[in-house]
N, C-alpha and C. Protein backbone atom coordinates (compact mmCIF):
# COMPACT_ATOMS: atom_id res chain seq x y z
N UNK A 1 34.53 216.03 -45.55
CA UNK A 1 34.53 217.28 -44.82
C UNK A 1 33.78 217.07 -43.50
N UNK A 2 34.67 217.58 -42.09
CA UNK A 2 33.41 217.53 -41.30
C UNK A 2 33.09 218.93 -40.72
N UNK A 3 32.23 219.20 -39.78
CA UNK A 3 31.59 220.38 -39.16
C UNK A 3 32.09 220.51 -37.80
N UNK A 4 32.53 221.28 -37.34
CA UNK A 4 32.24 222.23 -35.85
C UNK A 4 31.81 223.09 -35.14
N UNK A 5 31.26 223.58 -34.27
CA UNK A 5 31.25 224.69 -33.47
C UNK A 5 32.56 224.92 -32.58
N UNK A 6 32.54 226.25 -32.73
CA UNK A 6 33.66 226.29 -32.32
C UNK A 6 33.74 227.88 -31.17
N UNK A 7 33.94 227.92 -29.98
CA UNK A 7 33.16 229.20 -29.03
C UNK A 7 34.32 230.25 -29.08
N UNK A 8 34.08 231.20 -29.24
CA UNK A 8 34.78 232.26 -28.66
C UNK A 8 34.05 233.17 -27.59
N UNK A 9 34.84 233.94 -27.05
CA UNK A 9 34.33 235.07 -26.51
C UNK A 9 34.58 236.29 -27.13
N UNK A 10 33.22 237.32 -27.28
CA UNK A 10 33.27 238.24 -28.08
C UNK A 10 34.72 239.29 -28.00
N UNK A 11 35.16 239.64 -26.60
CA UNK A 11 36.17 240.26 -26.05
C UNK A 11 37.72 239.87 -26.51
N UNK A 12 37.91 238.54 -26.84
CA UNK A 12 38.97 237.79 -27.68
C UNK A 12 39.08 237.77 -28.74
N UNK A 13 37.96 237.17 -29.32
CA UNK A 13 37.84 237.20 -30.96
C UNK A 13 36.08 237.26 -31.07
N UNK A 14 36.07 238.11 -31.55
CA UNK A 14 34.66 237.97 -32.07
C UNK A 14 34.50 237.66 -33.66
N UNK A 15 33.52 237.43 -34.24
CA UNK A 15 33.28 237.38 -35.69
C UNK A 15 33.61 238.57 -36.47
N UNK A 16 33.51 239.55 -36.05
CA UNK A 16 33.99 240.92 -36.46
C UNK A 16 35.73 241.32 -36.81
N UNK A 17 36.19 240.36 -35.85
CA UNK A 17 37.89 240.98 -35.38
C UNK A 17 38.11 240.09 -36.46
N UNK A 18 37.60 238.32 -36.61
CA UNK A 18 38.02 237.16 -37.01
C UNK A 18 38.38 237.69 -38.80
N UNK A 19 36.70 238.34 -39.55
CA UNK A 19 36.73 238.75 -41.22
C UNK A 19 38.05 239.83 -40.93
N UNK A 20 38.14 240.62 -40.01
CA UNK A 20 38.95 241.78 -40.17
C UNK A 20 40.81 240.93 -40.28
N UNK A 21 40.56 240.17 -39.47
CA UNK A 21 41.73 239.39 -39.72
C UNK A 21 42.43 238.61 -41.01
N UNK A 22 41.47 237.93 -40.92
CA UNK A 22 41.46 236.75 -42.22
C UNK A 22 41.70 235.79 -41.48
N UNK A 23 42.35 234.75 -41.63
CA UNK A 23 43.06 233.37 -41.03
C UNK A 23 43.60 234.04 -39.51
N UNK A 24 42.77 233.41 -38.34
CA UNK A 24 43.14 233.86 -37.23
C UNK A 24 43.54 232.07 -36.88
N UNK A 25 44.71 232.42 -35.70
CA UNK A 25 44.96 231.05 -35.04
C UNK A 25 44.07 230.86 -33.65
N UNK A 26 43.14 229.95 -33.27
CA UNK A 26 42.25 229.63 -32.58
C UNK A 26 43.09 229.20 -31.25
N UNK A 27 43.76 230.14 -30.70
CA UNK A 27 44.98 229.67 -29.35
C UNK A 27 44.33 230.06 -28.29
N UNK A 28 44.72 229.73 -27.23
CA UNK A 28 44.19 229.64 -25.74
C UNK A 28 43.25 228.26 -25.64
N UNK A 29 43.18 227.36 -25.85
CA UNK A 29 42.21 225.95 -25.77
C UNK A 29 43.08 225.51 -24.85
N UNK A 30 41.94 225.31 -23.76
CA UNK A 30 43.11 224.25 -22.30
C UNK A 30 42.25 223.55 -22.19
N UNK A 31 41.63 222.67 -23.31
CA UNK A 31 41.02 221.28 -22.81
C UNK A 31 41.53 220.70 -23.53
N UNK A 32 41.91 218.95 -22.70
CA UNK A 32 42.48 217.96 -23.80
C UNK A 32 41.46 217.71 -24.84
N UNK A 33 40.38 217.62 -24.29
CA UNK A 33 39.42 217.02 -25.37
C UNK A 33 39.36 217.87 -27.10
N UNK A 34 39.04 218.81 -26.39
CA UNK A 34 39.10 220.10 -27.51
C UNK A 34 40.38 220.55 -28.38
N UNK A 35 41.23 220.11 -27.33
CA UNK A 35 43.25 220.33 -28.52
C UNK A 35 42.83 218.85 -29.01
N UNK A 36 41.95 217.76 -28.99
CA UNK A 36 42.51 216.44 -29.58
C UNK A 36 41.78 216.74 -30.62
N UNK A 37 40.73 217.19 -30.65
CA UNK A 37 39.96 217.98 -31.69
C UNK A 37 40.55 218.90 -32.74
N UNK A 38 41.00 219.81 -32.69
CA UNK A 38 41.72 219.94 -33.47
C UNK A 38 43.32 219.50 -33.90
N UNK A 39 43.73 218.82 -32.93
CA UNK A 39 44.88 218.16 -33.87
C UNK A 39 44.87 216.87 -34.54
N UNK A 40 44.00 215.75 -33.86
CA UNK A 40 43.67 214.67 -34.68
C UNK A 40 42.80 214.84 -35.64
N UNK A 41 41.60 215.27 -35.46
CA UNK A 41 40.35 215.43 -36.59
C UNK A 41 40.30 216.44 -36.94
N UNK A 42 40.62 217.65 -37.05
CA UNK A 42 40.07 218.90 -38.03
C UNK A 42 41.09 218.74 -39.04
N UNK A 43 40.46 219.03 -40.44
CA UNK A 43 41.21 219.47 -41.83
C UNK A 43 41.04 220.19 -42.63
N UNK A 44 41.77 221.08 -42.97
CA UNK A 44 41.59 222.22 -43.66
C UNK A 44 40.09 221.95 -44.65
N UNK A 45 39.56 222.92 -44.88
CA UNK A 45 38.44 223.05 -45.14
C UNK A 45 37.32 222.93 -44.53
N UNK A 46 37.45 222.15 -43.60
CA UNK A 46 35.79 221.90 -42.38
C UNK A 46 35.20 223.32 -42.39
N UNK A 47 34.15 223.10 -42.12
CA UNK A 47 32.94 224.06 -41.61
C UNK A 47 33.09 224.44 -40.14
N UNK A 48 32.84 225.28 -40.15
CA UNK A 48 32.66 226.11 -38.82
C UNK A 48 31.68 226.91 -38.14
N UNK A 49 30.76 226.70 -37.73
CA UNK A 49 30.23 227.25 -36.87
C UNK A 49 30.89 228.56 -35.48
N UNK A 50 31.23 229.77 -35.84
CA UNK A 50 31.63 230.77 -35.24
C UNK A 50 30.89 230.60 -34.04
N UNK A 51 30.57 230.89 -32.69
CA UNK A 51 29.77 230.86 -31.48
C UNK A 51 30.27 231.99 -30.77
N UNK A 52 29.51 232.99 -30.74
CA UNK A 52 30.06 233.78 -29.19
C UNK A 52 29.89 233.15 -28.10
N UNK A 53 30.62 233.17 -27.61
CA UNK A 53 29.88 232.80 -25.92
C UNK A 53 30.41 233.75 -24.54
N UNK A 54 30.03 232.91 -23.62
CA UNK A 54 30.40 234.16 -21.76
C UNK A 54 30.05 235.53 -22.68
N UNK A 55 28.79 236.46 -23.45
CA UNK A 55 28.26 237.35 -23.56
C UNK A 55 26.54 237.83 -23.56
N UNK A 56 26.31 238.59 -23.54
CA UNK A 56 25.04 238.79 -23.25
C UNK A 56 24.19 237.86 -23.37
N UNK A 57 24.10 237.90 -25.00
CA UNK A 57 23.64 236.81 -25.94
C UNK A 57 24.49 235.68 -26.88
N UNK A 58 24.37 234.57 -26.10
CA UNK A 58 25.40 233.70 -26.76
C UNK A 58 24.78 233.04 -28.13
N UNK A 59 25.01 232.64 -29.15
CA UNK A 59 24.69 231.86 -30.15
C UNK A 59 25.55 231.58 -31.30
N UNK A 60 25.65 231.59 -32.28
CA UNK A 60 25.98 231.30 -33.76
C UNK A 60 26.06 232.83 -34.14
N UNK A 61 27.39 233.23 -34.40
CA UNK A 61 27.12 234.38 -35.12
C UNK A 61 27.57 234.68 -36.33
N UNK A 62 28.35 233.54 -37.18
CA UNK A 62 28.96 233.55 -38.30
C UNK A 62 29.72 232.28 -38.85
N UNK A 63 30.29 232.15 -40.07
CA UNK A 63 30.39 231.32 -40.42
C UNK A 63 31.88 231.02 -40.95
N UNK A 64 32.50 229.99 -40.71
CA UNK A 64 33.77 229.79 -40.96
C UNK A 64 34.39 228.58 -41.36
N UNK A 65 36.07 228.53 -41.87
CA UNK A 65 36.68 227.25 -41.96
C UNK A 65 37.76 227.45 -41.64
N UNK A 66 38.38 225.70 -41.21
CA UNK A 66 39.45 225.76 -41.00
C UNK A 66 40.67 225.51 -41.99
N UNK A 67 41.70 226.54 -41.58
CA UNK A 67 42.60 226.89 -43.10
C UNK A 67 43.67 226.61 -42.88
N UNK A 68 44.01 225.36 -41.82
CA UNK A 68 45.64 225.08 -41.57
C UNK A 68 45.87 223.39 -40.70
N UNK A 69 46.72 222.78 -40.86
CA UNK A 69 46.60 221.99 -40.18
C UNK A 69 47.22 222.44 -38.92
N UNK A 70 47.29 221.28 -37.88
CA UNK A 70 47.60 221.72 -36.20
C UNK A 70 49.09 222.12 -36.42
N UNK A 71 49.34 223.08 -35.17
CA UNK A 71 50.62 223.57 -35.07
C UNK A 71 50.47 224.11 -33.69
N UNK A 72 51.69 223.94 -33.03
CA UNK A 72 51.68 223.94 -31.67
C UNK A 72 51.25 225.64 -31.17
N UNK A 73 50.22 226.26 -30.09
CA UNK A 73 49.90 227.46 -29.72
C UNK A 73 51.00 227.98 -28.68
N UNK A 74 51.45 228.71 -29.33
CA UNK A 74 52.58 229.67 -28.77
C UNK A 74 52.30 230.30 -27.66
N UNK A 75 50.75 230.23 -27.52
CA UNK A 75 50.44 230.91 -25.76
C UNK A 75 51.55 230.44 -24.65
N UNK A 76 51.72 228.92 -24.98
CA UNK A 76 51.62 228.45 -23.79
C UNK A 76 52.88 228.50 -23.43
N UNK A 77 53.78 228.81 -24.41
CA UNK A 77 55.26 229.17 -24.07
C UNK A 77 55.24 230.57 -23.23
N UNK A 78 54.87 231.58 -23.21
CA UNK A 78 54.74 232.98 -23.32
C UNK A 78 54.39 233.07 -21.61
N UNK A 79 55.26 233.42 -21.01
CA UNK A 79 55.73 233.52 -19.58
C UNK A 79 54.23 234.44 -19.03
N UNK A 80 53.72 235.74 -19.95
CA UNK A 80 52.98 236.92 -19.77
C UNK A 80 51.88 236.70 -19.92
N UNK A 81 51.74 235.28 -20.56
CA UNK A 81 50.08 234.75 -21.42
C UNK A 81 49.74 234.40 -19.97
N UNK A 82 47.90 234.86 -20.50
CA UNK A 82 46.91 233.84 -19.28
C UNK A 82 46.78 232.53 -19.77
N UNK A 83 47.70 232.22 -21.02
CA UNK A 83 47.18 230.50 -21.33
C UNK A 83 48.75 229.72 -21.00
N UNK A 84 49.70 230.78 -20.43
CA UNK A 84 51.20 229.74 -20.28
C UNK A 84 50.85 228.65 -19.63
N UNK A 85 51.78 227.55 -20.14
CA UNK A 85 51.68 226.48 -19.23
C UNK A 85 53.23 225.62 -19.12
N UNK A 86 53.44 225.97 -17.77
CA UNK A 86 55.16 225.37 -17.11
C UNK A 86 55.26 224.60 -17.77
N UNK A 87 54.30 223.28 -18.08
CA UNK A 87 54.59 221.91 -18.18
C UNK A 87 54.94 222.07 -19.72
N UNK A 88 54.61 222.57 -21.03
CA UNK A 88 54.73 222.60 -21.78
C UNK A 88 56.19 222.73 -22.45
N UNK A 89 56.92 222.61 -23.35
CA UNK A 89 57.91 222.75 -23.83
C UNK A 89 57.95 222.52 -25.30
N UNK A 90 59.21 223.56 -25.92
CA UNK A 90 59.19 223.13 -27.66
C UNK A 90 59.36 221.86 -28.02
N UNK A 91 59.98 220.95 -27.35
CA UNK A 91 60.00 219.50 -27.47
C UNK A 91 58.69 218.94 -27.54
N UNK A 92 58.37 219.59 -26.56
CA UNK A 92 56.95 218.18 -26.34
C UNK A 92 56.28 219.42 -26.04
N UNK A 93 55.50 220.13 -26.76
CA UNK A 93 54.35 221.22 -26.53
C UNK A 93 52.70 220.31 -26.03
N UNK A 94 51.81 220.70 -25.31
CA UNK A 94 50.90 220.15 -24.60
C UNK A 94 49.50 220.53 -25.56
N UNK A 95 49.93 221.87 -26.07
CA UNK A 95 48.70 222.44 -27.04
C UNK A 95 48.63 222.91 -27.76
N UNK A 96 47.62 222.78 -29.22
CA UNK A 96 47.76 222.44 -30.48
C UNK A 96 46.76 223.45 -30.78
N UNK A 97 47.02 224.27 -31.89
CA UNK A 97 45.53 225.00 -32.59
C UNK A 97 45.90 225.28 -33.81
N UNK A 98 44.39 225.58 -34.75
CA UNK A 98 44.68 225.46 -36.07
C UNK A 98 43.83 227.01 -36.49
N UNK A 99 44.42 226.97 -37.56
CA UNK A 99 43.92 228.56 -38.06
C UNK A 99 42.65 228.67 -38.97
N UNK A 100 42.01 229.60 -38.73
CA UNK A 100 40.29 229.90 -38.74
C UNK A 100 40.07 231.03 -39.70
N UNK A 101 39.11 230.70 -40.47
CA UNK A 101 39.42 232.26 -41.36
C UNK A 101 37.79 231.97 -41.39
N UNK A 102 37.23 233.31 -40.85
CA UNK A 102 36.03 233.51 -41.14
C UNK A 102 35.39 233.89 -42.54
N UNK A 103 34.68 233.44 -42.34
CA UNK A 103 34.09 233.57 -44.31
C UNK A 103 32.62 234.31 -44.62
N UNK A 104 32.02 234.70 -43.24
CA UNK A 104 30.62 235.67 -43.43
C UNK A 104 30.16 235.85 -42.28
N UNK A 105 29.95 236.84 -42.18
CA UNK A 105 28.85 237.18 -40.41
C UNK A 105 27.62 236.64 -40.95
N UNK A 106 26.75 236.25 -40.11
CA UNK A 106 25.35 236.16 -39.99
C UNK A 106 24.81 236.36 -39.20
N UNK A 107 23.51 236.40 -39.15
CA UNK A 107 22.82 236.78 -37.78
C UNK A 107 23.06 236.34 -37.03
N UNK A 108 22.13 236.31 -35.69
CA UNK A 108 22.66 235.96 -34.19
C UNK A 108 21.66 234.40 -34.36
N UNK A 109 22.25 233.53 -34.88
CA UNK A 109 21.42 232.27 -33.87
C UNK A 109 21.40 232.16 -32.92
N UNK A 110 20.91 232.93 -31.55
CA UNK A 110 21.25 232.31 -30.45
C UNK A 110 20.98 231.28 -29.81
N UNK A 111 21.55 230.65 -28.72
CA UNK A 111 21.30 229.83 -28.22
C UNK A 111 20.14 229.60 -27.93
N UNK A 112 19.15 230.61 -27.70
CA UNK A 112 17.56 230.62 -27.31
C UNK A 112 16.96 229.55 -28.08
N UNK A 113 17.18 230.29 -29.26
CA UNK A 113 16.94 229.72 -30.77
C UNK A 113 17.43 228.01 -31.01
N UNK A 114 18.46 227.90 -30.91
CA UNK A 114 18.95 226.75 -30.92
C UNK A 114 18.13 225.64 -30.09
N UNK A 115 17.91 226.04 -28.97
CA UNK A 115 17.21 225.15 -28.08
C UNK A 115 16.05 224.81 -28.22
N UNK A 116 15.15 225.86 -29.11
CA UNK A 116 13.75 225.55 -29.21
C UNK A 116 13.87 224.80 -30.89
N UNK A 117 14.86 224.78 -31.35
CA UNK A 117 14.62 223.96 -32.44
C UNK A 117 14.97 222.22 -32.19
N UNK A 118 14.06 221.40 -32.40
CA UNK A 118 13.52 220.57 -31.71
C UNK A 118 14.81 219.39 -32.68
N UNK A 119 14.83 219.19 -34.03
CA UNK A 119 15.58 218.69 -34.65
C UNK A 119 17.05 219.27 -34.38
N UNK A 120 17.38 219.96 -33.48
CA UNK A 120 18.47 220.20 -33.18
C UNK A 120 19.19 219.62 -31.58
N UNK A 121 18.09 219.36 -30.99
CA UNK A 121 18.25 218.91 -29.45
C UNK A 121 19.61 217.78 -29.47
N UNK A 122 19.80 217.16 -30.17
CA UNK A 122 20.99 216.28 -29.90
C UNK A 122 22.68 217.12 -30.46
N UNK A 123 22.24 218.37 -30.59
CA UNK A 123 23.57 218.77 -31.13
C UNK A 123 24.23 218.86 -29.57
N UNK A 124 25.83 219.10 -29.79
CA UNK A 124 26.19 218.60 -28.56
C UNK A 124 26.62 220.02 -27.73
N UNK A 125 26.60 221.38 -28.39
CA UNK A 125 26.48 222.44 -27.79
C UNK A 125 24.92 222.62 -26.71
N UNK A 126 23.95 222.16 -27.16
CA UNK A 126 22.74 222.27 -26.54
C UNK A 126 22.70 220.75 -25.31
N UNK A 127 23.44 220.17 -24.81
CA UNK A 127 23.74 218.79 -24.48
C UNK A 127 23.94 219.17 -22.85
N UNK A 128 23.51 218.94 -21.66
CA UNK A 128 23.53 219.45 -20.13
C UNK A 128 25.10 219.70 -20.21
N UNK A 129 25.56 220.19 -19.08
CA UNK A 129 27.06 220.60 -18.74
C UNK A 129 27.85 220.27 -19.79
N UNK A 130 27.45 220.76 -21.15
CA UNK A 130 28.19 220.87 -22.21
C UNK A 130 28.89 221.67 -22.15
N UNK A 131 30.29 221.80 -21.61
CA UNK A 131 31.02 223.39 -22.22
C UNK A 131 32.42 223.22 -22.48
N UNK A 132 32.10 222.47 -23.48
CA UNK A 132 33.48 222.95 -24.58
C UNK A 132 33.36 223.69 -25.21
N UNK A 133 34.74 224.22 -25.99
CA UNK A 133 34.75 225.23 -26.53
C UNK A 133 34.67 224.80 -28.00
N UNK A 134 34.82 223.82 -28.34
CA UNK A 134 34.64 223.13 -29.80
C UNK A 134 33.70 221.89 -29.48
N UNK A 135 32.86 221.44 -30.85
CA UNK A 135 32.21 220.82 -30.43
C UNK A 135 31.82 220.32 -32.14
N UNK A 136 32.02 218.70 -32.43
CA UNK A 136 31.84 218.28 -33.46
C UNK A 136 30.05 218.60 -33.66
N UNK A 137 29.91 219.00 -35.19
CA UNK A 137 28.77 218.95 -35.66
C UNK A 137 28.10 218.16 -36.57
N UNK A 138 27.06 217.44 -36.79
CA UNK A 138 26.72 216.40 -38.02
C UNK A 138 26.39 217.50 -39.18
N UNK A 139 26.85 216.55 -40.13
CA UNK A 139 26.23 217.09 -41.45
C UNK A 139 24.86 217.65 -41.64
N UNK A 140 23.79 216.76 -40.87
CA UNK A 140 22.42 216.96 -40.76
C UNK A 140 22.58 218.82 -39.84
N UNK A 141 22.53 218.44 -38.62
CA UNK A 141 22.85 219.71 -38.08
C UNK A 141 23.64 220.97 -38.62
N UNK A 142 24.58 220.71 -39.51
CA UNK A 142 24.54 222.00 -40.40
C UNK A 142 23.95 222.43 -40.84
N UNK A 143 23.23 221.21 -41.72
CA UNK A 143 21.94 222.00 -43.01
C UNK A 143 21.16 222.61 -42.57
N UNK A 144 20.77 221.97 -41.46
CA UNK A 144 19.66 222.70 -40.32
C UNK A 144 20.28 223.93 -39.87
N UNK A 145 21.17 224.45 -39.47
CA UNK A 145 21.44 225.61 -39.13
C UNK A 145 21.49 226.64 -39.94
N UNK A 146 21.92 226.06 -41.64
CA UNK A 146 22.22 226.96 -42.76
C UNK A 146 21.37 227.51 -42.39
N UNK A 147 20.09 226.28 -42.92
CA UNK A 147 18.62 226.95 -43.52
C UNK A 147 18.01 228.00 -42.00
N UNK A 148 17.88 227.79 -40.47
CA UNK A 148 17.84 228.87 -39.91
C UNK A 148 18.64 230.12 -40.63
N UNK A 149 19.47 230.06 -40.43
CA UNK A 149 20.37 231.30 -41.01
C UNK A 149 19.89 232.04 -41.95
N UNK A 150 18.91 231.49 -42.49
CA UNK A 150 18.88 231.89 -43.98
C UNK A 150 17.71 232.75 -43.62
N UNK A 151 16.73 232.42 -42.76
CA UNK A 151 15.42 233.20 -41.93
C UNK A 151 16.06 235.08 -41.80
């Protein structure tokens, strides 16, 4: 099994919309790095780290997995979407997302928080001009976050 963070913005999906949903598809990702992320390495069951982010208070706000393997994001076909992309096609689609089913709100870890925890400094959300929107997590760095969580 492995771990991620994974960002939303509250206005898109928040942790709230995500339980109300069940299995949401994680679409709009326009980084290669982040579609290689979930289409080569994520597998159903991983851990998830929920993240708000671009909001007041950004941090950890719940907890999730992933419940599907990759399948091409239909944004990018969609003439009306802010995520279309010309280059893309059903042949050869450019971007990949997999479906997310939140499994508990928790408090707000925020980022504040995150940063002053000292055994956490190498996670790669807390990392200078880090800003992806997914972001592999170690096993160690989960446990560590549970047990915050659990505060």
């Amino acid at each position: 099994m492995a771990y991620w963070l994974m960002k939303s913005e509250p206005h898109e999906l928040s942790i709230d919309d995500a339980l109300a949903e069940g299995a949401a598809p994680w679409f709009g990702v326009r980084n290669y790095q982040a579609r290689n992320f979930m289409r080569d390495q994520m597998k159903v069951g991983d851990g998830v780290l929920f993240y708000h982010s671009s909001c007041a208070v950004p941090g950890i706000a719940g907890i999730a997995e992933i419940t599907s393997t990759p399948y091409p994001d239909e944004t990018q076909f969609d003439k009306n979407s802010k995520y279309f992309d010309p280059k893309a096609t059903r042949e050869t689609p450019r971007w990949m997302l997999v479906d997310v089913k939140a499994l508990r709100k928790t408090r707000l870890l925020s980022l504040a928080e995150l940063r002053a925890t000292e055994s956490l400094s190498d996670m790669v959300v807390l990392q200078k001009g880090s800003r992806l929107s997914i972001n592999p997590v170690t096993p160690q760095q989960w446990k560590i976050v549970q047990k915050l969580l659990e505060k």
